[in-house]
Protein backbone atom coordinates (compact mmCIF):
# COMPACT_ATOMS: atom_id res chain seq x y z
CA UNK A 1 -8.78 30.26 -20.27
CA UNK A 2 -9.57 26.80 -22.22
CA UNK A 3 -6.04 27.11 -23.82
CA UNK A 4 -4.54 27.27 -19.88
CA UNK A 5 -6.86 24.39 -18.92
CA UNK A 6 -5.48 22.50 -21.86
CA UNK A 7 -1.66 23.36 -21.79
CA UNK A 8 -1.77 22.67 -17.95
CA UNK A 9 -4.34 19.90 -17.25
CA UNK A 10 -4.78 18.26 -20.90
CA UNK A 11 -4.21 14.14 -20.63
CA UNK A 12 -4.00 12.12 -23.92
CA UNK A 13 -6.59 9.34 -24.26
CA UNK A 14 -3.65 6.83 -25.11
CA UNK A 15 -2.59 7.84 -21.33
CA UNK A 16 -6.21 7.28 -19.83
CA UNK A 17 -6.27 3.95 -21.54
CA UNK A 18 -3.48 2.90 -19.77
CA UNK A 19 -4.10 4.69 -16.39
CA UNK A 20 -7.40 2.56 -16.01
CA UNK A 21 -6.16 -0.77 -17.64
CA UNK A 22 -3.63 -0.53 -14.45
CA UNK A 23 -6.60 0.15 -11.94
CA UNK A 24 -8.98 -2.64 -13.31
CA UNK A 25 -5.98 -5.24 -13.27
CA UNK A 26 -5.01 -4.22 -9.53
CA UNK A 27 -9.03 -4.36 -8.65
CA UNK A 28 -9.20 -7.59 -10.07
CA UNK A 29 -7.08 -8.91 -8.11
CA UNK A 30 -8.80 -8.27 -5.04
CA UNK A 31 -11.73 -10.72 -5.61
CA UNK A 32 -8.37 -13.48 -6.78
CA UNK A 33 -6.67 -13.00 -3.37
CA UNK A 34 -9.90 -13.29 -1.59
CA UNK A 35 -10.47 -16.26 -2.97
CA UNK A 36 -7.08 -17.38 -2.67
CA UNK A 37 -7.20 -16.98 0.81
CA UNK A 38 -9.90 -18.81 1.48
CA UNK A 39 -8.79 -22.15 -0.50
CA UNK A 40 -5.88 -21.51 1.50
CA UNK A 41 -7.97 -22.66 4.82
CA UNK A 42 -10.11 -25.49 3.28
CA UNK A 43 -9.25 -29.18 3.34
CA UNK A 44 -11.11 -29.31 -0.12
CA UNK A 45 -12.94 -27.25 -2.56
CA UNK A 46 -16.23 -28.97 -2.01
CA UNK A 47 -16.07 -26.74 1.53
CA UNK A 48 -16.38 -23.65 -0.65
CA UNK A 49 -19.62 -23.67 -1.66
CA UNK A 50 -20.95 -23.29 2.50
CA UNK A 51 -22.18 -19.90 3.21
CA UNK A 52 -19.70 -18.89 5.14
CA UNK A 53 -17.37 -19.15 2.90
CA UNK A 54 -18.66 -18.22 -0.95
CA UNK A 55 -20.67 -15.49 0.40
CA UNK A 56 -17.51 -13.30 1.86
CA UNK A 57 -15.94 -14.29 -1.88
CA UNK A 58 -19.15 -13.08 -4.24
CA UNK A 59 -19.66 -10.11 -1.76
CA UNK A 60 -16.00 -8.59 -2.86
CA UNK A 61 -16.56 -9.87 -6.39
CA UNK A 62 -19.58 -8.07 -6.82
CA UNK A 63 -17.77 -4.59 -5.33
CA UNK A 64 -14.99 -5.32 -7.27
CA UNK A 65 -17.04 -5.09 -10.57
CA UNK A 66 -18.75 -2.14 -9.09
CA UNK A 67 -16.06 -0.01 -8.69
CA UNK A 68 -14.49 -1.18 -12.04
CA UNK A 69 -17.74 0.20 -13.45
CA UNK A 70 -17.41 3.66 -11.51
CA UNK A 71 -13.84 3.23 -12.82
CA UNK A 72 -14.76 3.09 -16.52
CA UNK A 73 -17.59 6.05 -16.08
CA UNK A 74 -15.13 8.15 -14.50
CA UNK A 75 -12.42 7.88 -16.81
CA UNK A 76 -14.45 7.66 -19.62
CA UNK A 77 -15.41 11.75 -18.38
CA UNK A 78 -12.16 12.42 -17.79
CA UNK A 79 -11.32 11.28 -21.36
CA UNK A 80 -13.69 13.56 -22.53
CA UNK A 81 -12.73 16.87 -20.42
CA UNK A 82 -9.42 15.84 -21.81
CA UNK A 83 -10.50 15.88 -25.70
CA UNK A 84 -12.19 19.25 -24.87
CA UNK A 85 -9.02 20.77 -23.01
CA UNK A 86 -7.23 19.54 -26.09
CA UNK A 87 -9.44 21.25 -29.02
CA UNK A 88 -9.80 24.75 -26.85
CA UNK A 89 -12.85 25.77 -28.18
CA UNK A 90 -15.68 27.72 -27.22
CA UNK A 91 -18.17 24.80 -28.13
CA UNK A 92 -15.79 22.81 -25.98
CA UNK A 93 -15.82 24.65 -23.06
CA UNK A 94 -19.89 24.27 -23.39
CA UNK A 95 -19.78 20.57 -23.75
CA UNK A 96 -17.43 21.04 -20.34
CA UNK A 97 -19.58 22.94 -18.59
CA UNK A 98 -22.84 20.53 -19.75
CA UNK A 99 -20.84 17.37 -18.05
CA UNK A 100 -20.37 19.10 -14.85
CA UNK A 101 -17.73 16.24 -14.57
CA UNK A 102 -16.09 17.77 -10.90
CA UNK A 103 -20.09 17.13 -9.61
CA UNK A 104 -19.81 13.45 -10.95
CA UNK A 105 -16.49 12.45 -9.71
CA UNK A 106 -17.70 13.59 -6.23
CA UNK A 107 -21.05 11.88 -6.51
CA UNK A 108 -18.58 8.80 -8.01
CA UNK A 109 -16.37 8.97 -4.75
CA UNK A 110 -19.23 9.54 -2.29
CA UNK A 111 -21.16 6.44 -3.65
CA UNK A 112 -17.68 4.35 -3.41
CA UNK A 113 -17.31 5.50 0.56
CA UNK A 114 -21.09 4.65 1.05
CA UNK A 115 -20.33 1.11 -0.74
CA UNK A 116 -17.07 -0.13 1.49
CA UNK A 117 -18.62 1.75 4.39
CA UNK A 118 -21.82 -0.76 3.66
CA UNK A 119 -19.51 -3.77 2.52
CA UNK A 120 -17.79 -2.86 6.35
CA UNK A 121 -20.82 -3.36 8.14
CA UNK A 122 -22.12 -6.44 6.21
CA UNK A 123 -18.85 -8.10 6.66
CA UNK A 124 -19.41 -7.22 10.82
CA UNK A 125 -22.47 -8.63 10.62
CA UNK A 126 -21.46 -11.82 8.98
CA UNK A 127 -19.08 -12.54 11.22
CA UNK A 128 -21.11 -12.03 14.03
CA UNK A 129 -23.76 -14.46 12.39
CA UNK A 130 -20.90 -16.83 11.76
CA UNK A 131 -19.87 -16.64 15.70
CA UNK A 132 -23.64 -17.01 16.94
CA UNK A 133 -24.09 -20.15 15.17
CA UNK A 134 -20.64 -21.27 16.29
CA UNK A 135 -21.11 -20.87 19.76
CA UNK A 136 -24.70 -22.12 19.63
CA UNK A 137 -23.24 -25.52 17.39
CA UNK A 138 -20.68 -26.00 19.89
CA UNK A 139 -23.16 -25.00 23.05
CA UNK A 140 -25.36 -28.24 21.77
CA UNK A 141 -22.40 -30.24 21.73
CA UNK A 142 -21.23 -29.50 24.99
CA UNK A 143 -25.35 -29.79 26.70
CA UNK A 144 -25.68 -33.10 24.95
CA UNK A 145 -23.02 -34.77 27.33
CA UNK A 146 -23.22 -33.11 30.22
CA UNK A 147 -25.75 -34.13 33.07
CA UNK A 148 -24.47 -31.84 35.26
CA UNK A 149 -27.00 -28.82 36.35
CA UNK A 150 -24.39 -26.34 37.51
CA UNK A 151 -21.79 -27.75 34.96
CA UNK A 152 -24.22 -26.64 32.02
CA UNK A 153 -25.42 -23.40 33.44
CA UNK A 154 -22.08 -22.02 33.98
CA UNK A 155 -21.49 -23.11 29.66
CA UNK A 156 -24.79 -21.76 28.78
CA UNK A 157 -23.25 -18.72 31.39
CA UNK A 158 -20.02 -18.24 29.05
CA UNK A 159 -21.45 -18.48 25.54
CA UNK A 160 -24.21 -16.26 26.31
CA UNK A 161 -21.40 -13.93 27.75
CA UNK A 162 -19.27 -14.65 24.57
CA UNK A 163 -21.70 -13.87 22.16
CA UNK A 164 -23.00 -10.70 23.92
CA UNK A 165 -20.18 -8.96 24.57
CA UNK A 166 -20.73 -9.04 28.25
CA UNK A 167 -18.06 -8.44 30.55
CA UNK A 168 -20.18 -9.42 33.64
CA UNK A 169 -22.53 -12.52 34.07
CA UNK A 170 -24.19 -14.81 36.75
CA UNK A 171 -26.12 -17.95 37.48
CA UNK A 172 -28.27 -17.61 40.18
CA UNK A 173 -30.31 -20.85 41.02
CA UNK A 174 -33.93 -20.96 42.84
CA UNK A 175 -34.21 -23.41 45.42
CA UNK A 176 -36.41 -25.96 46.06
CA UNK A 177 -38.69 -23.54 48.33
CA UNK A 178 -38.88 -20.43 45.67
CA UNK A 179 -37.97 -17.97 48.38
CA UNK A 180 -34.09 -17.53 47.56
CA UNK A 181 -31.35 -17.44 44.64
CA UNK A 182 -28.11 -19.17 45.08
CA UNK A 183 -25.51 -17.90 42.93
CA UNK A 184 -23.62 -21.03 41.62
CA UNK A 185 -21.11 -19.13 39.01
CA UNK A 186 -20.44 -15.80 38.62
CA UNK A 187 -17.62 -14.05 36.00
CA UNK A 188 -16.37 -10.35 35.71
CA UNK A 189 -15.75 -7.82 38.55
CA UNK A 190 -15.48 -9.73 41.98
CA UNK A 191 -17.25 -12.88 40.79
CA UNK A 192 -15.62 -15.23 42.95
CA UNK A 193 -16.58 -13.78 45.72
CA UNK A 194 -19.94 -14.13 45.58
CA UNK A 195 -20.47 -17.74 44.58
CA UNK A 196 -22.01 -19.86 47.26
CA UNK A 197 -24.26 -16.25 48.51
CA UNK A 198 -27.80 -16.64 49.00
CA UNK A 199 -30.09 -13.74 48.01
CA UNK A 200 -33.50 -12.91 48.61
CA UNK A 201 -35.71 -13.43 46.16
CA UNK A 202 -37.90 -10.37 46.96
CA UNK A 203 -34.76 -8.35 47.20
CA UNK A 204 -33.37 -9.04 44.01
CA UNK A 205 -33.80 -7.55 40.54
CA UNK A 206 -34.24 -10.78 39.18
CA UNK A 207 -37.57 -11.33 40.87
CA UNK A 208 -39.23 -9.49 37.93
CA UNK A 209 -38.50 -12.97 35.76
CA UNK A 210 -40.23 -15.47 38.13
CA UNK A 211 -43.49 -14.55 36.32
CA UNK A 212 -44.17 -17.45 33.82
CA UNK A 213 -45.30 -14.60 31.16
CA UNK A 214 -42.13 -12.74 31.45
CA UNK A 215 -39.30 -13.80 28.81
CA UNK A 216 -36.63 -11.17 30.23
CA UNK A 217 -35.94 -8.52 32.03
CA UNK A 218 -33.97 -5.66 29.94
CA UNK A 219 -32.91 -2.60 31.72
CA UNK A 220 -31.28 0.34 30.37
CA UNK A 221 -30.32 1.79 34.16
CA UNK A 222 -30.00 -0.21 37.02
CA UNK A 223 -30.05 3.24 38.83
CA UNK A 224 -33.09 4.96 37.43
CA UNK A 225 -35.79 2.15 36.45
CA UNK A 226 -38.49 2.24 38.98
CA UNK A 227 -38.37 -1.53 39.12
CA UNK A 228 -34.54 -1.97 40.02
CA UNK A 229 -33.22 0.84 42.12
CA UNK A 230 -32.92 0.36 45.79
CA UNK A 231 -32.73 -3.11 45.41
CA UNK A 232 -29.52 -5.27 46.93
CA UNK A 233 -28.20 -7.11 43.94
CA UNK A 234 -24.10 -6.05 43.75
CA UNK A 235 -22.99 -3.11 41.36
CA UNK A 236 -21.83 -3.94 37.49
CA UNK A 237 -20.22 -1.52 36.08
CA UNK A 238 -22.26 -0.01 33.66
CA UNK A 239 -26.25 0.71 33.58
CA UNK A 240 -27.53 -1.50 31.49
CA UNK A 241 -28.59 -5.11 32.71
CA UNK A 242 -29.74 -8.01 31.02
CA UNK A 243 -31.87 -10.73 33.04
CA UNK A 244 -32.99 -14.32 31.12
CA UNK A 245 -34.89 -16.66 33.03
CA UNK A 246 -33.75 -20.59 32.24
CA UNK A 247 -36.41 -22.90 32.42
CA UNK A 248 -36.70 -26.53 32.80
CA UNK A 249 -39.86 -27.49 31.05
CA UNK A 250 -42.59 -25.22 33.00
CA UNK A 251 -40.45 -25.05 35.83
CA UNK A 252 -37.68 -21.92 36.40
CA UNK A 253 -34.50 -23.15 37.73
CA UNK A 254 -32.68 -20.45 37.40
CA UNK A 255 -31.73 -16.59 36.14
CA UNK A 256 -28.79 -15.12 33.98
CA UNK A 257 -27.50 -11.72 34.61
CA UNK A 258 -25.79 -10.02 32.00
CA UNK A 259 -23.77 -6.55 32.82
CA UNK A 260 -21.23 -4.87 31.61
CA UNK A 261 -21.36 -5.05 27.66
CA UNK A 262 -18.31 -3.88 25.93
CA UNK A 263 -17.65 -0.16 24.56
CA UNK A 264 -20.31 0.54 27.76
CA UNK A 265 -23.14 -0.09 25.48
CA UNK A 266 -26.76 -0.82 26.23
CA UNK A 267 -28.54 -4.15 25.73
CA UNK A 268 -30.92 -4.58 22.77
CA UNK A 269 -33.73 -6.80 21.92
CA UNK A 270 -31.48 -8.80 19.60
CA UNK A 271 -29.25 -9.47 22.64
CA UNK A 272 -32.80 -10.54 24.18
CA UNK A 273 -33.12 -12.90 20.97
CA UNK A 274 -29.77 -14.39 20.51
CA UNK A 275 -29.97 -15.45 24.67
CA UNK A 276 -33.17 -16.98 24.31
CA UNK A 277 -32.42 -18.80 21.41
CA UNK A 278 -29.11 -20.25 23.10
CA UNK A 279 -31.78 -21.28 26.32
CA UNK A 280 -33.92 -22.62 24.15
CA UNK A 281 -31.27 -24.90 22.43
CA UNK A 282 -30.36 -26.63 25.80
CA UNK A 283 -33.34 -26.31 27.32
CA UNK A 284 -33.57 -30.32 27.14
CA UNK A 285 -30.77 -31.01 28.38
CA UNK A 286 -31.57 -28.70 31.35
CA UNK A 287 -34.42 -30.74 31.48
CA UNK A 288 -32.38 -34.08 31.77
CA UNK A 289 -30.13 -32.46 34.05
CA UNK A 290 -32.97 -31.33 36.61
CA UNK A 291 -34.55 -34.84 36.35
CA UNK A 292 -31.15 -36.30 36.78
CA UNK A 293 -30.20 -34.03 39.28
CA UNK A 294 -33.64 -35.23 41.21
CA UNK A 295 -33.05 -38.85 40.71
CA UNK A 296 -29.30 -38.33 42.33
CA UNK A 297 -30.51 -36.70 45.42
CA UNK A 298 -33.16 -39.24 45.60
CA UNK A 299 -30.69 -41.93 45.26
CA UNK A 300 -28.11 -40.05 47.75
CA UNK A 301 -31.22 -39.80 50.72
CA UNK A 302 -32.05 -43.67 49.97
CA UNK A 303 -28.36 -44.46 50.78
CA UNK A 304 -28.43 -42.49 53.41
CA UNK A 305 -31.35 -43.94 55.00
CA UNK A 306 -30.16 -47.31 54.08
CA UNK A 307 -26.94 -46.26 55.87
CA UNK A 308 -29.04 -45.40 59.36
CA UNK A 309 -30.77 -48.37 58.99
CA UNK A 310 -27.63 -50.57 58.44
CA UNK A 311 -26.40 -48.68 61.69
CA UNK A 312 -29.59 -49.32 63.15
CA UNK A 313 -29.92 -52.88 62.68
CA UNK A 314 -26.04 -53.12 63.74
CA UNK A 315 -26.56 -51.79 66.79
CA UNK A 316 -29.57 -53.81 67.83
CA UNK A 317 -27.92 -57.11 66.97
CA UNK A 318 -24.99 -55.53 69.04
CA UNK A 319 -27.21 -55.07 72.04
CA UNK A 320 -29.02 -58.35 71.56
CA UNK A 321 -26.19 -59.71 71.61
CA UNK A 322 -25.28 -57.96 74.45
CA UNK A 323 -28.38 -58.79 76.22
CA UNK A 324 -28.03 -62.83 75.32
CA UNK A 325 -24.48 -62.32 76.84
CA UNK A 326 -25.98 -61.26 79.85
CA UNK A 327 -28.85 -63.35 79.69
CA UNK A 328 -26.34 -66.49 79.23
CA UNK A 329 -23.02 -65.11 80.80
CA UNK A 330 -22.42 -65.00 84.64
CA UNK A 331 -21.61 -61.01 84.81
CA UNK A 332 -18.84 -61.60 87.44
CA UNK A 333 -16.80 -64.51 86.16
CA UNK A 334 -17.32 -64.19 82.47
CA UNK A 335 -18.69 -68.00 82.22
CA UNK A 336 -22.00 -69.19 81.65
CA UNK A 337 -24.65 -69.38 84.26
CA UNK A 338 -26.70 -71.81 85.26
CA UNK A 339 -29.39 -71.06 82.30
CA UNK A 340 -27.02 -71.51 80.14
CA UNK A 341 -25.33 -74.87 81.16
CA UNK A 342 -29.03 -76.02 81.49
CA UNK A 343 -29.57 -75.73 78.03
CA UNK A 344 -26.35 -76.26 76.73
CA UNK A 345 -26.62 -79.63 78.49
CA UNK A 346 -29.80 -80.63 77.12
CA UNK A 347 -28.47 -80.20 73.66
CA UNK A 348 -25.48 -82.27 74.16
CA UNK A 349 -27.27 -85.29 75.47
CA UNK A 350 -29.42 -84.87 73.15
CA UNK A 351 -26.55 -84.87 70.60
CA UNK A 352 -24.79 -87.56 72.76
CA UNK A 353 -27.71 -89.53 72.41
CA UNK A 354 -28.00 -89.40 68.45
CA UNK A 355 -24.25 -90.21 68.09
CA UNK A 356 -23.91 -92.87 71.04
CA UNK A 357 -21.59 -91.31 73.30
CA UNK A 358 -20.92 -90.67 76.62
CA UNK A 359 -20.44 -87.17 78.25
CA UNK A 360 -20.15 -86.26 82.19
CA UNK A 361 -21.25 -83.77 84.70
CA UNK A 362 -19.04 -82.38 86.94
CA UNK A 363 -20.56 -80.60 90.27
CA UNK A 364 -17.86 -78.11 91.82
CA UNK A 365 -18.04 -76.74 95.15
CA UNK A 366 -15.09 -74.54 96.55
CA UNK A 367 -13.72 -74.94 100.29
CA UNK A 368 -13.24 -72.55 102.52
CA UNK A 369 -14.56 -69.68 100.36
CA UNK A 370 -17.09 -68.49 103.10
CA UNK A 371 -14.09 -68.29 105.23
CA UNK A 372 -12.51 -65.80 102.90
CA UNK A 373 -15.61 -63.74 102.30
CA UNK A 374 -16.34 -63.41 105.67
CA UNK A 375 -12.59 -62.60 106.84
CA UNK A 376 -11.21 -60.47 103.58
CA UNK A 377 -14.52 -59.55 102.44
CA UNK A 378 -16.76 -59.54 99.19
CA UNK A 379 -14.01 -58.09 97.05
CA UNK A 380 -11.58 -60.01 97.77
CA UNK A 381 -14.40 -63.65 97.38
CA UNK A 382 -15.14 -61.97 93.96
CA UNK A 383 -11.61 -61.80 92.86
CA UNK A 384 -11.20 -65.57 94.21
CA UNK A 385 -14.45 -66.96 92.28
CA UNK A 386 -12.84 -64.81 88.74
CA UNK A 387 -9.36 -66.63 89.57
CA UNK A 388 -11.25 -69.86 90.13
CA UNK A 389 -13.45 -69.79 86.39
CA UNK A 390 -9.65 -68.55 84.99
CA UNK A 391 -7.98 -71.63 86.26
CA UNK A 392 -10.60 -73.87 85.55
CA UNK A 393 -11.74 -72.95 82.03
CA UNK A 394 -7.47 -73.34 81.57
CA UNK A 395 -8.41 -77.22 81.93
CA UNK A 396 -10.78 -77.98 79.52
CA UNK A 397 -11.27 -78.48 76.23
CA UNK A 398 -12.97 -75.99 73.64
CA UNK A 399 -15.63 -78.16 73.29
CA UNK A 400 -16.02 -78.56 77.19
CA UNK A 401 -18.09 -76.33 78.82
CA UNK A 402 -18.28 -74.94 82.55
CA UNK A 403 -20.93 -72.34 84.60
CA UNK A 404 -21.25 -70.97 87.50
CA UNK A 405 -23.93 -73.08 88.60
CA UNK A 406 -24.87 -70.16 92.05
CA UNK A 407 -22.60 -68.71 94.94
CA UNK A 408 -19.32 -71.00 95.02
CA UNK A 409 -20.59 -73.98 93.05
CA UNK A 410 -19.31 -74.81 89.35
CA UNK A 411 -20.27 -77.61 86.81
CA UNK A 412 -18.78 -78.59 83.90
CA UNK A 413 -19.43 -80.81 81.02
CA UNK A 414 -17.23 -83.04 79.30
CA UNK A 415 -18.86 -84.33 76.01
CA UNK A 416 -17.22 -87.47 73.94
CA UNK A 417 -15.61 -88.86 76.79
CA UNK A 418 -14.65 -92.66 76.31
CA UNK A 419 -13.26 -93.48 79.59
CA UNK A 420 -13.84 -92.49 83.52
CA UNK A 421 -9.67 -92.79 82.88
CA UNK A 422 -9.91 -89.53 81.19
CA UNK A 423 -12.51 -87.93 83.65
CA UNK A 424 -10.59 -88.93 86.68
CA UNK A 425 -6.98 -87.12 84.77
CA UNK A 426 -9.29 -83.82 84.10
CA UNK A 427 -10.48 -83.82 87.79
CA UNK A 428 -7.29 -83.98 89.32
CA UNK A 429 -6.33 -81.22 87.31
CA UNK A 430 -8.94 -78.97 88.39
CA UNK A 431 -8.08 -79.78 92.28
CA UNK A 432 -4.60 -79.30 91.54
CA UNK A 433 -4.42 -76.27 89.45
CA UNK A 434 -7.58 -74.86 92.90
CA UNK A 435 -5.22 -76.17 95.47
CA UNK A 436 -2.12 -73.61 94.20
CA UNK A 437 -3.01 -70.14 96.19
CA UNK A 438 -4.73 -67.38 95.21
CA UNK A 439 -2.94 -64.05 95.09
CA UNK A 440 -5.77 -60.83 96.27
CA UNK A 441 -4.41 -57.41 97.23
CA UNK A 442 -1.13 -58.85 98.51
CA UNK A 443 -2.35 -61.79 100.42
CA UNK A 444 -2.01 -65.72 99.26
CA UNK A 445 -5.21 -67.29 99.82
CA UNK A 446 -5.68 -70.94 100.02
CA UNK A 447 -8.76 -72.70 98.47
CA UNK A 448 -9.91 -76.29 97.46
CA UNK A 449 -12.89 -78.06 95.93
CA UNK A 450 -14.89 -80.87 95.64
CA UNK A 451 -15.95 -82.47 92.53
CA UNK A 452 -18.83 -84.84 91.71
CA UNK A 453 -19.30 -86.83 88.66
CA UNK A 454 -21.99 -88.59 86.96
CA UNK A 455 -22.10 -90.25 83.58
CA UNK A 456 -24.66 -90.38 80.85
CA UNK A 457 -25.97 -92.67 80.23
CA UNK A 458 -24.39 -95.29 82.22
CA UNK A 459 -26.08 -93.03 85.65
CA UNK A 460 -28.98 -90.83 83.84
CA UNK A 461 -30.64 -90.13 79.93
CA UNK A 462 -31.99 -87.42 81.88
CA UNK A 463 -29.65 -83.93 82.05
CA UNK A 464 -31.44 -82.63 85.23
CA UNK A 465 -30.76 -86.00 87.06
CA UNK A 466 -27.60 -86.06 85.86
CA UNK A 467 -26.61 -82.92 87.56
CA UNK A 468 -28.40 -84.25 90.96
CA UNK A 469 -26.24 -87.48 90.90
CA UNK A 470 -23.41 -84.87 90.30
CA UNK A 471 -24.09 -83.44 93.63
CA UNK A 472 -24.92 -85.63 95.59
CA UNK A 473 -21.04 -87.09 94.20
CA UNK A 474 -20.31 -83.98 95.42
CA UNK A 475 -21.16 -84.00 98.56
CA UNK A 476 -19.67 -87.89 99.36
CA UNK A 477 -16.42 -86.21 97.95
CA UNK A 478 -16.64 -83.96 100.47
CA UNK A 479 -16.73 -86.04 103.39
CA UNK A 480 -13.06 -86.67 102.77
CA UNK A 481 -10.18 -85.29 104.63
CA UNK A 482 -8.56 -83.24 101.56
CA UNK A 483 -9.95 -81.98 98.30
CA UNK A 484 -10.93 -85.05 95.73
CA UNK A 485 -13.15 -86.41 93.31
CA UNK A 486 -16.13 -88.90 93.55
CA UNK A 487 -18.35 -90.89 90.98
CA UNK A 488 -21.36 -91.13 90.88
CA UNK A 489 -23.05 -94.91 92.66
CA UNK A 490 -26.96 -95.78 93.28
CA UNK A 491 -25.33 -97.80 95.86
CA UNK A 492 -23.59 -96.32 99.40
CA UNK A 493 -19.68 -97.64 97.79
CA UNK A 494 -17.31 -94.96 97.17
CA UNK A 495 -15.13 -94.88 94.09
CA UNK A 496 -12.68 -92.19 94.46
CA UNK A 497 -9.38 -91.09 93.11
């Protein structure tokens, strides 16, 4: 039987030598292209001595010599089932059956599976480490400019997600009363839909987090736990849910909802720990953000009041000065009253006075207006006493001013006049531009007036007397035949124009 083995299965030691020279040179160069690969994606070698880098390169090194080892025993067994094949003897065939080498090589080929299947799952784990740190270093970097409360939940919302495996995920925010959640972002199945919804808080499955002593809520069945069934949150898509309350100091401003994780498996305490790490690592921002968020709204209501109040104080000046326009304004012509020219009088001899000037006082009374009130009526005298403060106002300066002193009577005051020249040419203006007829409803009406004029301070320093020498001018000017003018004299002479 040994002679069979031998002529059949019999390999020369020079062959074996060879055989695993090839295999160790081949394994060798595992550990080379590893390394290889990774210089290939550093900027420089000082980068290779990180963690994330060397440890991936003396992880395969220290396989690679393992299996050379296995390598060596193994053919170094073969080498000797080959000598003994070659010699044939019974004593051989002994020393064969003492190796039990075919109990060896599988014990050498099961502990090589259990090594790569080992080297598999530490490299999955290493990567995953390397990811969690990544999203967490860029998570910080992303909170620490970014004042914005829904702006960083919906990150924190996405690199939770990321890191998770989560397919599903929402923000829900607690308002400023505690009773409700408003969902500000939402990803996954229909998420868009329900941003902007309001949801109970008593109805939802996230209630079970507003506790201050309760870190999470981790469900493997949204269908069977006692504390979430029948409740009104939306469906996700698979039966485990993950709930992380975000707090702000002592204060909870919101919940995350995880559902959905891939391969339909169930959440785990280490997704717990990974979440509340990633909280934990902007919780200050979240702080700054609340605070800043508080301070905005603050700021926004201040405007706002400060807006009213603007309003406010716009429309009271608007109705004082409403009210001083009706106070001061005759309602019907649109010229002062006789309040008004009282004071505005005052002030100009006053001013008059201080500056050595002259002004005069004009006393107005219309003819034949209670003739047309009495035959056309009170419309049509209104219309005639608006044409009248048109025409008039149309003959005087800016500076000038003219009331409706009562009824049909005018006055007007000329200020900086220099010469009863220049009184006279304004009064004969005013009867002319009176004595042209008045157009009311289709009828020309005729009208005329009578002015009287006193001087200051050649006839008064006093404004009141002044306008009583004005009318009594007035009424001498009257006594003529046809509308004129008439200065004031202390003595009975008229001087007329």
């Amino acid at each position: 039987m040994v002679d069979r083995w031998a002529s059949k299965y019999s390999i020369e030691d020079k062959r074996l030598s060879d055989q695993f020279r090839v295999f160790a040179m081949l394994l060798l160069l595992t550990p080379t292209a590893v390394f290889l690969y990774i210089a290939s994606n550093l900027s420089s070698l000082s980068e290779l001595f990180q963690a994330q880098y060397i440890v991936p390169y003396l992880f395969s090194l220290i396989i690679t010599l393992g299996v050379l080892a296995l390598l060596q025993n193994m053919f170094s067994k073969l080498s000797m089932i080959s000598s003994a094949m070659m010699e044939g003897g019974e004593h051989a065939l002994g020393e064969l059956n003492e190796l039990q080498g075919a109990y060896e090589l599988r014990g050498i080929v099961g502990s090589f599976g259990t090594m790569l299947e080992q080297y598999k799952q530490a490299s999955s784990d290493l990567q995953r480490r390397a990811l969690e740190l990544l999203l967490i270093k860029e998570l910080s970097a992303e909170a620490s400019s970014n004042l914005d409360m829904h702006m960083l939940l919906s990150i924190l919302l996405d690199k939770i997600m990321q890191v998770n495996k989560a397919n599903i995920g929402s923000v829900f925010l607690v308002d400023e009363e505690g009773e409700n959640f408003h969902i500000i972002c939402s990803r996954g199945l229909a998420g868009h839909g329900i941003v902007g919804s309001k949801i109970a808080i008593k109805d939802s499955i996230s209630r079970f987090v507003m506790d201050d002593s309760t870190t999470s809520l981790l469900v493997d069945d949204v269908e069977t736990d006692e504390r979430t069934r029948k409740k009104n949150d939306p469906k996700y898509g698979s039966p485990s849910f993950l709930s992380l309350p975000v707090r702000a100091g002592n204060k909870l401003v919101a919940v995350i909802n995880l559902a959905h994780k891939d391969n339909d498996e169930s959440f785990h305490q280490d997704d717990v720990d990974l979440a509340t790490i990633m909280i934990h690592e902007v919780g200050f921002a979240i702080e700054n953000a609340r605070i800043h968020s508080e301070i905005k709204d603050h700021v926004e209501r201040l405007e706002q009041q400060s807006a009213v109040m603007m309003e406010e104080i716009r429309r009271r000046k608007l109705a004082e000065k409403e009210l001083e326009h009706l106070a001061h304004r005759d309602t019907l012509t649109g010229v002062s009253n006789r309040y008004m020219f009282l004071d505005r009088l005052e002030m100009a001899v006053a001013h008059a006075q201080r500056r050595k000037a002259k002004l005069a006082v004009m006393f107005v009374d219309l003819d034949r207006f209670k003739f047309i009130n009495d035959t056309y009526g009170h419309a049509a005298g209104d219309a005639v006493l608006r044409s009248v403060a048109t025409r008039m106002s149309a003959c005087l300066r800016e500076v000038d001013l003219i009331a409706r002193y009562g009824g049909d009577e005018f006055t007007v005051t000329l200020v900086d006049v220099t010469s009863t020249e220049g009184i006279a040419l304004v009064a004969r203006k005013i009867i002319g531009t009176l004595q042209q007829p008045i157009r009311v409803d289709g009828t020309e009406l005729n009208i005329g007036c009578s002015i009287g004029i006193s001087l200051y301070p050649d006839d008064s320093a006093d404004f009141e007397e002044l306008i009583r020498n004005a009318d009594e001018a007035m009424y001498v000017a009257k006594q003529k035949p046809e509308s004129g003018f008439h200065f004031f004299q202390p003595t009975e002479s008229i001087k007329t124009g």
